[in-house]
N, C-alpha and C. Protein backbone atom coordinates (compact mmCIF):
# COMPACT_ATOMS: atom_id res chain seq x y z
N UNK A 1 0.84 -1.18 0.00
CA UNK A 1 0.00 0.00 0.00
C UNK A 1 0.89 1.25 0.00
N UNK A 2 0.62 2.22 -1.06
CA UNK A 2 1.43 3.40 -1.35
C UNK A 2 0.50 4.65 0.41
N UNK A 3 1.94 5.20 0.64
CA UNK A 3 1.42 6.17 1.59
C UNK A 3 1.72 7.48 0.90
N UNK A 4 0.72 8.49 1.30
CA UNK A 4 0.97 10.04 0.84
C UNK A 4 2.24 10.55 1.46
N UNK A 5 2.79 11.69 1.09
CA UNK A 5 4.31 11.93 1.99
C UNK A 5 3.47 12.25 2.93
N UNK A 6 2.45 12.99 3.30
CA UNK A 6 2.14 13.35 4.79
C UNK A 6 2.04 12.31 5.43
N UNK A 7 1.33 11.33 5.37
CA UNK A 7 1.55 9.94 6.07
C UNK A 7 2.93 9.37 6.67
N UNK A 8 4.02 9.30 5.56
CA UNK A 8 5.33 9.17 5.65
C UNK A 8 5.86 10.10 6.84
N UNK A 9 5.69 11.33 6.50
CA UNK A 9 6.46 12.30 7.84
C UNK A 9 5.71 12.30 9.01
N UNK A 10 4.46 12.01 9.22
CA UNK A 10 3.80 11.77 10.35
C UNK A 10 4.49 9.99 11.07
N UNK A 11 4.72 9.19 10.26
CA UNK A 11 5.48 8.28 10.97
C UNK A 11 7.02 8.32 11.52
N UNK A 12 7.17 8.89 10.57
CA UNK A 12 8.74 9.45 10.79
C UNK A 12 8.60 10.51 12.07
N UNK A 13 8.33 11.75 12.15
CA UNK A 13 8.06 12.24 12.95
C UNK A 13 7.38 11.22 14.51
N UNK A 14 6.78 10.52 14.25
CA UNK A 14 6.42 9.91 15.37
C UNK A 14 7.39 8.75 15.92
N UNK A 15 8.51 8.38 15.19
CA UNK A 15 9.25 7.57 15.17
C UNK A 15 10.27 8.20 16.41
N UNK A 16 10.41 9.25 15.55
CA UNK A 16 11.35 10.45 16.46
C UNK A 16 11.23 11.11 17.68
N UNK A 17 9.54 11.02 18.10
CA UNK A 17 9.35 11.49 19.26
C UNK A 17 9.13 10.33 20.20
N UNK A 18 9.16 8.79 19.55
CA UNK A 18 9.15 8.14 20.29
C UNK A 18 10.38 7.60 21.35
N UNK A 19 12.20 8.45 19.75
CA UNK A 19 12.94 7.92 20.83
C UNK A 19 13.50 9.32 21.08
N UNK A 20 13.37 10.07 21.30
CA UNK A 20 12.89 11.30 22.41
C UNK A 20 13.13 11.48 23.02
N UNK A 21 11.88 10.48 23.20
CA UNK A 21 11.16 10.15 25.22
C UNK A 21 12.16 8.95 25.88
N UNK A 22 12.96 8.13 24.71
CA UNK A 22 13.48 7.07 25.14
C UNK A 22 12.46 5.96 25.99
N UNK A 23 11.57 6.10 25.06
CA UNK A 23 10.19 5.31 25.76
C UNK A 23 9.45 4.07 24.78
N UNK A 24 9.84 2.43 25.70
CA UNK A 24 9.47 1.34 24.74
C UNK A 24 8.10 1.04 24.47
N UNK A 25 7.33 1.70 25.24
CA UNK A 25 5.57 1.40 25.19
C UNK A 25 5.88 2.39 23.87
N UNK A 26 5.92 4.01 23.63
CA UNK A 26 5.53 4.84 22.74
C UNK A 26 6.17 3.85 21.23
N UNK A 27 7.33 3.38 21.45
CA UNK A 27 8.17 2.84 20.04
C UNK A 27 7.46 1.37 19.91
N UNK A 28 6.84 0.55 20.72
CA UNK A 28 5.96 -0.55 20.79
C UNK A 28 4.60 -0.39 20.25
N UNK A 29 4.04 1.12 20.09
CA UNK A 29 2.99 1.61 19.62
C UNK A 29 3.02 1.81 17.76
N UNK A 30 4.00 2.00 17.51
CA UNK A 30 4.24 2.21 15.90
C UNK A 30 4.37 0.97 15.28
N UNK A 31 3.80 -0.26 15.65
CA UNK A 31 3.96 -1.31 15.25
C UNK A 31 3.09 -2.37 15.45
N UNK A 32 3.27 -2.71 13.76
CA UNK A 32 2.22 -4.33 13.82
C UNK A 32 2.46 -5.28 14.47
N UNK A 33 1.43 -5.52 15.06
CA UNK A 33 1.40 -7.06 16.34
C UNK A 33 2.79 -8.02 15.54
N UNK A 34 2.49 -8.32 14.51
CA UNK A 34 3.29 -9.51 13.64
C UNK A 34 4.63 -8.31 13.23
N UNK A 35 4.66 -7.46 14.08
CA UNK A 35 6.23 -7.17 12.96
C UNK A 35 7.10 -7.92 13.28
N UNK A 36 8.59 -7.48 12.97
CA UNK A 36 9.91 -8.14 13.58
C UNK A 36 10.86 -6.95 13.27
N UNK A 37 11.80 -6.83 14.26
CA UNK A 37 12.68 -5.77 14.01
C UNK A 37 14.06 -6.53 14.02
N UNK A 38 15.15 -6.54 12.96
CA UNK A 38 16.63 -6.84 12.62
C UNK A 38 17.45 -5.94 12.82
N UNK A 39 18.25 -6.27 14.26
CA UNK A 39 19.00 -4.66 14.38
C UNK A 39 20.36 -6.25 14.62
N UNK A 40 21.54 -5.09 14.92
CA UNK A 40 23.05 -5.87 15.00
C UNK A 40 23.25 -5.59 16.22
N UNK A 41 22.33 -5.20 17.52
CA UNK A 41 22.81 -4.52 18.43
C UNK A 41 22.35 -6.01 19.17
N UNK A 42 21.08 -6.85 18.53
CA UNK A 42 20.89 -8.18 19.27
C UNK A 42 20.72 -9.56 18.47
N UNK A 43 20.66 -10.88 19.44
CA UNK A 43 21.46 -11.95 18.30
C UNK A 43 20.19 -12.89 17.79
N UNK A 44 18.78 -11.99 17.63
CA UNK A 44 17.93 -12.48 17.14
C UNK A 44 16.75 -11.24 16.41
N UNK A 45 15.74 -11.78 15.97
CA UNK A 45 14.89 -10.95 15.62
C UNK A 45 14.18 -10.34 17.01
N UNK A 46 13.80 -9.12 16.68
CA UNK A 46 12.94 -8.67 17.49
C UNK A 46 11.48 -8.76 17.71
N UNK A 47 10.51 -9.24 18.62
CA UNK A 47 8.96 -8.87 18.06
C UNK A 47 8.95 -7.34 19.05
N UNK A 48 7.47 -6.71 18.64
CA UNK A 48 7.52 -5.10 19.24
C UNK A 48 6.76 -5.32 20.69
N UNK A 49 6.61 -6.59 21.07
CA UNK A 49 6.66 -6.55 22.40
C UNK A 49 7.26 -6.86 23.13
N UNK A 50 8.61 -6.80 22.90
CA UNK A 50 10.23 -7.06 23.58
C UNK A 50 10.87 -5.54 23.11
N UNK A 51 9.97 -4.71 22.92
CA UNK A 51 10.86 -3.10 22.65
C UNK A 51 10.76 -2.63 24.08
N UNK A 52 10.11 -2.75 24.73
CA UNK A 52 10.30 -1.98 25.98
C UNK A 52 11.28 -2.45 26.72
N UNK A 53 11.51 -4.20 26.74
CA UNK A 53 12.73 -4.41 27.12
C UNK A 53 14.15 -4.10 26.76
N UNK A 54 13.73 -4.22 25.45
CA UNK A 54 15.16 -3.70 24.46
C UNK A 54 15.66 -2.44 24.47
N UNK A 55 14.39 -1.20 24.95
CA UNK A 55 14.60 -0.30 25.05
C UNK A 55 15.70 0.73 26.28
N UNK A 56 14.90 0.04 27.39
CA UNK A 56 15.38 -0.27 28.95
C UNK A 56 17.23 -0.90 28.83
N UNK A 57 17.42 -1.47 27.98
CA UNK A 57 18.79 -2.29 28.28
C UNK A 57 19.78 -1.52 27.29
N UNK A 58 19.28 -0.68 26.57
CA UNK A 58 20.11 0.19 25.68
C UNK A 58 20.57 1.60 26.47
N UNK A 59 19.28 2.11 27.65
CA UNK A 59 19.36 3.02 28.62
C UNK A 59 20.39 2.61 29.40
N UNK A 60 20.37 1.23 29.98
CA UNK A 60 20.73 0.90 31.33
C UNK A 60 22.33 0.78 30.68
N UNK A 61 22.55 0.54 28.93
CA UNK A 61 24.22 0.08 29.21
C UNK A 61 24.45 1.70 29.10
N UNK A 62 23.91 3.08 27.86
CA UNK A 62 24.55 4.08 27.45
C UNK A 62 22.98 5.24 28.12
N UNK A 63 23.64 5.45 29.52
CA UNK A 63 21.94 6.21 30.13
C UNK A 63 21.95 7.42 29.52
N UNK A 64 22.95 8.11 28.91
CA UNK A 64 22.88 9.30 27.65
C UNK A 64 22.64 9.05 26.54
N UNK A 65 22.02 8.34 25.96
CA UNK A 65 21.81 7.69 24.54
C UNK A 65 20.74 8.63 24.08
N UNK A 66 21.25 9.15 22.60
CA UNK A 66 20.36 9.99 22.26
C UNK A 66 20.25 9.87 20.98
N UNK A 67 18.92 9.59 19.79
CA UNK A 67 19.32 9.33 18.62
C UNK A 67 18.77 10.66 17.80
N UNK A 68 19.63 11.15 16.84
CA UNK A 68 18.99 11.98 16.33
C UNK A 68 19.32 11.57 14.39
N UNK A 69 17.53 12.22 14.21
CA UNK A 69 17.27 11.99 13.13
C UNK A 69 17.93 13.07 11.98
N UNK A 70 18.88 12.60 10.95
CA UNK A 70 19.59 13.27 10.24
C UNK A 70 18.15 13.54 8.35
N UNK A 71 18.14 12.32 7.91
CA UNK A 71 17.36 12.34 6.93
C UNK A 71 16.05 11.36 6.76
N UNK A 72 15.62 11.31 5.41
CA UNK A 72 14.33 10.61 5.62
C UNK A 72 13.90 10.07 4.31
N UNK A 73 13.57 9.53 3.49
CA UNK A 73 12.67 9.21 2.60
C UNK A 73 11.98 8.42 2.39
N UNK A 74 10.73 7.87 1.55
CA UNK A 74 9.75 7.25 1.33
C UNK A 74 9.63 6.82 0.10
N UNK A 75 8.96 5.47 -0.17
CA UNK A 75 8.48 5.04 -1.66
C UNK A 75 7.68 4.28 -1.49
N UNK A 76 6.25 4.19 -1.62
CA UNK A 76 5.69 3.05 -2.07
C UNK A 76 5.22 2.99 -0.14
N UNK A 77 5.28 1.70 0.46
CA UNK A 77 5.31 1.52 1.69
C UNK A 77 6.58 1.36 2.70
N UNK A 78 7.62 1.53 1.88
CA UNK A 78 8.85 1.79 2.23
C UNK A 78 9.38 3.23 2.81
N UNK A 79 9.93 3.19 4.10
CA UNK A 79 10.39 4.89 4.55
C UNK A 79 12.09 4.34 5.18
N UNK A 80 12.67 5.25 4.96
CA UNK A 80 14.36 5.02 4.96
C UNK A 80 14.48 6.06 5.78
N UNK A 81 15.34 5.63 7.08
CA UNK A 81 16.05 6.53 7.90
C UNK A 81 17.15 6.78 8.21
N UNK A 82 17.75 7.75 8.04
CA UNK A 82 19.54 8.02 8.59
C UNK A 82 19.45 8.85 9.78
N UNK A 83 20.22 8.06 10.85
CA UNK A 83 20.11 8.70 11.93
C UNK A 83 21.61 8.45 12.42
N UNK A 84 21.45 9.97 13.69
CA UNK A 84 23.10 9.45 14.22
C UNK A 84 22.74 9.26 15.82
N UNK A 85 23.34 8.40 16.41
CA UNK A 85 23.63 8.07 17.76
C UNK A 85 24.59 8.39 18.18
N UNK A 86 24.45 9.25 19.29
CA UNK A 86 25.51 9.68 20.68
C UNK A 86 24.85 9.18 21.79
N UNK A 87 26.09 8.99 22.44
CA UNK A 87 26.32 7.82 23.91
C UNK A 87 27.70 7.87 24.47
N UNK A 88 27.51 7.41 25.64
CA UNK A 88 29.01 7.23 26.34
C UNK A 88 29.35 5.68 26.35
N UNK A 89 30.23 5.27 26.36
CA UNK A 89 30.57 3.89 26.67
C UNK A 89 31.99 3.81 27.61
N UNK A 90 32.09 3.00 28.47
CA UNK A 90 33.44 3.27 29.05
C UNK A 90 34.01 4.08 29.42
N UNK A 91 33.14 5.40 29.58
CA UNK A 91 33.51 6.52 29.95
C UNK A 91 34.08 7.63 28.56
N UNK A 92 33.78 7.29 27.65
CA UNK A 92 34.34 7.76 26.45
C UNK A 92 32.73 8.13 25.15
N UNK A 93 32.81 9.07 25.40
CA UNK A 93 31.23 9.44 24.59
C UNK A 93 32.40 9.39 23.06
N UNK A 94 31.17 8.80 21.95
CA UNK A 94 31.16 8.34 20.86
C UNK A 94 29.89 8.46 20.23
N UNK A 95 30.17 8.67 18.90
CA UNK A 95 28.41 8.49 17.91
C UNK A 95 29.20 7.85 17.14
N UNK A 96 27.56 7.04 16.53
CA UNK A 96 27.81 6.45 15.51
C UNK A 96 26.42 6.90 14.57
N UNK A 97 26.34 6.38 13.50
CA UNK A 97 25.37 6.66 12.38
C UNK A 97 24.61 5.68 11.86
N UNK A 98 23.76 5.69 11.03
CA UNK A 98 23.27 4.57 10.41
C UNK A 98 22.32 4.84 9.99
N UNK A 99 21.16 3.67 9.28
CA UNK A 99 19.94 3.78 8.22
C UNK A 99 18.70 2.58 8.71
N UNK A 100 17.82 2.74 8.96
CA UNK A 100 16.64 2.08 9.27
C UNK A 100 15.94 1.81 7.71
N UNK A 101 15.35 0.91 7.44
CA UNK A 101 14.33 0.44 6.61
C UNK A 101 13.19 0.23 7.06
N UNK A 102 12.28 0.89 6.82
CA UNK A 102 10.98 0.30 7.45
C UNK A 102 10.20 -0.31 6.53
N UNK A 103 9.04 -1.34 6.87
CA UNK A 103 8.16 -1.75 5.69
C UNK A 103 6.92 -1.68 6.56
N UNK A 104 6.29 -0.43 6.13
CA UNK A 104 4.96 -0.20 6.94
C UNK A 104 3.65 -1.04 5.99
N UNK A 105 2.57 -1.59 7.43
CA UNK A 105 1.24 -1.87 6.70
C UNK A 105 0.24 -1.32 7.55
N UNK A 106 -0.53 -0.27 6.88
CA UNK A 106 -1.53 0.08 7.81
C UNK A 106 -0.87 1.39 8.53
N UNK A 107 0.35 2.31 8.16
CA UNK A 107 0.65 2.97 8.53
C UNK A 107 1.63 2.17 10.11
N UNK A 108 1.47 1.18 10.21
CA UNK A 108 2.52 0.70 11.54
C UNK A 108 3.66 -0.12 11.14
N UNK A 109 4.78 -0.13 11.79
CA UNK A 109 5.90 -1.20 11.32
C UNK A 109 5.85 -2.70 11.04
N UNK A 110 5.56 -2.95 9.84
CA UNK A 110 5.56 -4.68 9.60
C UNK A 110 6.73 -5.18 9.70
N UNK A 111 7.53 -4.39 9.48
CA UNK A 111 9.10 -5.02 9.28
C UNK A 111 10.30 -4.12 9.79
N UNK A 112 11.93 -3.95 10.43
CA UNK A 112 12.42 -2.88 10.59
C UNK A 112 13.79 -3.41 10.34
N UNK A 113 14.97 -2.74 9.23
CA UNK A 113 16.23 -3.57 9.33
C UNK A 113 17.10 -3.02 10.30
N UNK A 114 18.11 -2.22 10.60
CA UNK A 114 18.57 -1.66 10.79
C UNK A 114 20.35 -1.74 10.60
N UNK A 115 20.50 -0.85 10.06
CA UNK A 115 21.97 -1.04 9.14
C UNK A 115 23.12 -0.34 10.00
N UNK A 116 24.05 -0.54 10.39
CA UNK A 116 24.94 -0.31 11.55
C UNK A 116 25.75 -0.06 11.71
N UNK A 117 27.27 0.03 11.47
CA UNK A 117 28.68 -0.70 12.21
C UNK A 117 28.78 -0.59 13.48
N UNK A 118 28.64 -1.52 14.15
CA UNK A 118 28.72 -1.60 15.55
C UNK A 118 29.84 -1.64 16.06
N UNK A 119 30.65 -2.07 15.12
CA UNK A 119 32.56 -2.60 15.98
C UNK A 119 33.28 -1.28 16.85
N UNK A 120 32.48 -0.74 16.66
CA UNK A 120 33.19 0.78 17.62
C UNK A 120 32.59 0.65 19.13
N UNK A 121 31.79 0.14 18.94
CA UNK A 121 31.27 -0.03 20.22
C UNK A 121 31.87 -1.79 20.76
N UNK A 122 31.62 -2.47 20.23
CA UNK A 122 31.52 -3.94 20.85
C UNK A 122 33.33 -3.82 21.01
N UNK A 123 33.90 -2.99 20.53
CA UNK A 123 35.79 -2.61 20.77
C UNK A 123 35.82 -2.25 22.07
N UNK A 124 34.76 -0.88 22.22
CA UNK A 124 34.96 -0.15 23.38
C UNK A 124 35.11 -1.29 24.47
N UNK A 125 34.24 -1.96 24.30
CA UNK A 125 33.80 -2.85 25.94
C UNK A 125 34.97 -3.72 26.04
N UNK A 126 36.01 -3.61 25.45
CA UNK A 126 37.36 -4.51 25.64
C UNK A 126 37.89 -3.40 26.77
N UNK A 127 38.96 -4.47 27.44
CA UNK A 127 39.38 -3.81 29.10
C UNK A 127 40.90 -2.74 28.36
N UNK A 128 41.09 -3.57 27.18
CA UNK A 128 42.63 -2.77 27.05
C UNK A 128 42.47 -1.91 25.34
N UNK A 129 41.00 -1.59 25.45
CA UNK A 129 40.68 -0.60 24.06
C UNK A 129 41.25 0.69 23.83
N UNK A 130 41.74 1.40 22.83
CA UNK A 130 42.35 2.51 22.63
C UNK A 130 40.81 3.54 22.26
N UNK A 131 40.32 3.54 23.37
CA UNK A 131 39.36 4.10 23.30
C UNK A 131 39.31 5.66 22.41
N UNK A 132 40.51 6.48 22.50
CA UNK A 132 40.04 7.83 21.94
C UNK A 132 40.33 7.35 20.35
N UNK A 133 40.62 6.05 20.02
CA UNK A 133 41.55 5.70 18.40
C UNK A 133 39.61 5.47 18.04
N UNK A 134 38.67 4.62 18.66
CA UNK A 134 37.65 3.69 18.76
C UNK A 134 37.10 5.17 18.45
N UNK A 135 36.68 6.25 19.61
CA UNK A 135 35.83 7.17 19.22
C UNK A 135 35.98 7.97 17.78
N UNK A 136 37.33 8.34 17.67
CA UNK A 136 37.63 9.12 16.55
C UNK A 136 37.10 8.64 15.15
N UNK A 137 37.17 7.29 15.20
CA UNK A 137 37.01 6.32 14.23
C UNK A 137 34.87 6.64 13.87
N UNK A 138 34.20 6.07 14.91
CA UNK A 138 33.00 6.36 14.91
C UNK A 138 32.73 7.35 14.78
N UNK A 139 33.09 8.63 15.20
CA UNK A 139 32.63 10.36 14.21
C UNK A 139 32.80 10.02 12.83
N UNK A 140 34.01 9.72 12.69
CA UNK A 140 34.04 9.87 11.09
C UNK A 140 34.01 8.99 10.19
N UNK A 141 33.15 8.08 10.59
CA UNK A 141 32.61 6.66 9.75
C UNK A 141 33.92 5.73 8.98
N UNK A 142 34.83 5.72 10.01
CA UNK A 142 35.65 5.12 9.07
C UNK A 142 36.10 3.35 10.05
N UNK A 143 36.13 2.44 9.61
CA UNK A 143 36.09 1.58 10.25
C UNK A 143 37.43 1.61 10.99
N UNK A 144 37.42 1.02 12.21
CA UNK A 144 38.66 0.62 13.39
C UNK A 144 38.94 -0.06 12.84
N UNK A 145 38.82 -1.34 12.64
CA UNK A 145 39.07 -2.60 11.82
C UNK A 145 38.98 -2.82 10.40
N UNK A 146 39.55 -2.16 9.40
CA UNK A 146 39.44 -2.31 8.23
C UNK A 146 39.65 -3.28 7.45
N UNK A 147 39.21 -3.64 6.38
CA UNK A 147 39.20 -4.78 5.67
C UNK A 147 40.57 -4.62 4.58
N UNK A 148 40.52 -3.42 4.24
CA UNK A 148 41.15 -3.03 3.21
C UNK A 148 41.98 -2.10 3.77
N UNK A 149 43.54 -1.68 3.52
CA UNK A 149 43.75 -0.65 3.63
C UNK A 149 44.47 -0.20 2.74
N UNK A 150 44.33 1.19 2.34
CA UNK A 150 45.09 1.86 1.46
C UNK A 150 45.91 3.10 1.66
């Protein structure tokens, strides 16, 4: 089902005030009973009545966690998000960035991917991490661990 852009920015927008509030009932509300959410932050699918837990344990590791919404677009029932995350970890505040996929039905989340690099973080939580090498790295999207180097 095609949505109007007002539809689109009213979810988006509500997406945004849901993490805000940093609140799993409000982000549990934008979503179909049957969705599933695919993030890299956990080692299974999500359903949206495990967001309040999921929500709670993202507070409890980074209690400054703040996501802010950079861009946005829509097609069809598809809405794409780029957002950046700031947080502390280890005592060392870091952001990182990334892109959400949504596949809305009915205007609520049927589906959610979420696209990532996490290794800046899952580094941090090592006891002997070069933490300011780890942060620098996550501002400027460039991987700690590279595959390639040139």
């Amino acid at each position: 089902m095609t949505m109007t852009p007002d539809e689109a920015e009213i979810f988006v927008r509500s997406f945004e005030a849901a993490w805000a509030k940093r609140d799993g009932e409000a982000m549990r509300e934008l979503w179909h009973p049957d969705g599933l959410l695919f993030t890299p932050v956990v080692d299974r699918p999500v359903s949206p009545n495990e967001l309040p837990k999921l929500v709670a344990a993202q507070i409890r590791i980074a209690p400054d966690l703040a996501w802010h919404l950079l861009d946005w677009a829509a097609r069809g029932s598809l809405v794409y998000v780029e957002w950046r995350v700031t947080q502390t970890i280890a005592d060392t505040p870091i952001e990182w960035r990334g892109m959400d996929r949504f596949l809305l039905e009915d205007g609520r989340i049927r589906e959610e991917h979420v696209f990532a690099d996490t290794t800046p973080m899952r580094l941090m939580a090592a006891p002997d991490a070069d933490r300011n090498r780890l942060a620098a790295a996550s501002k400027s999207s460039v991987s700690p661990t590279p595959m390639i180097r040139l």
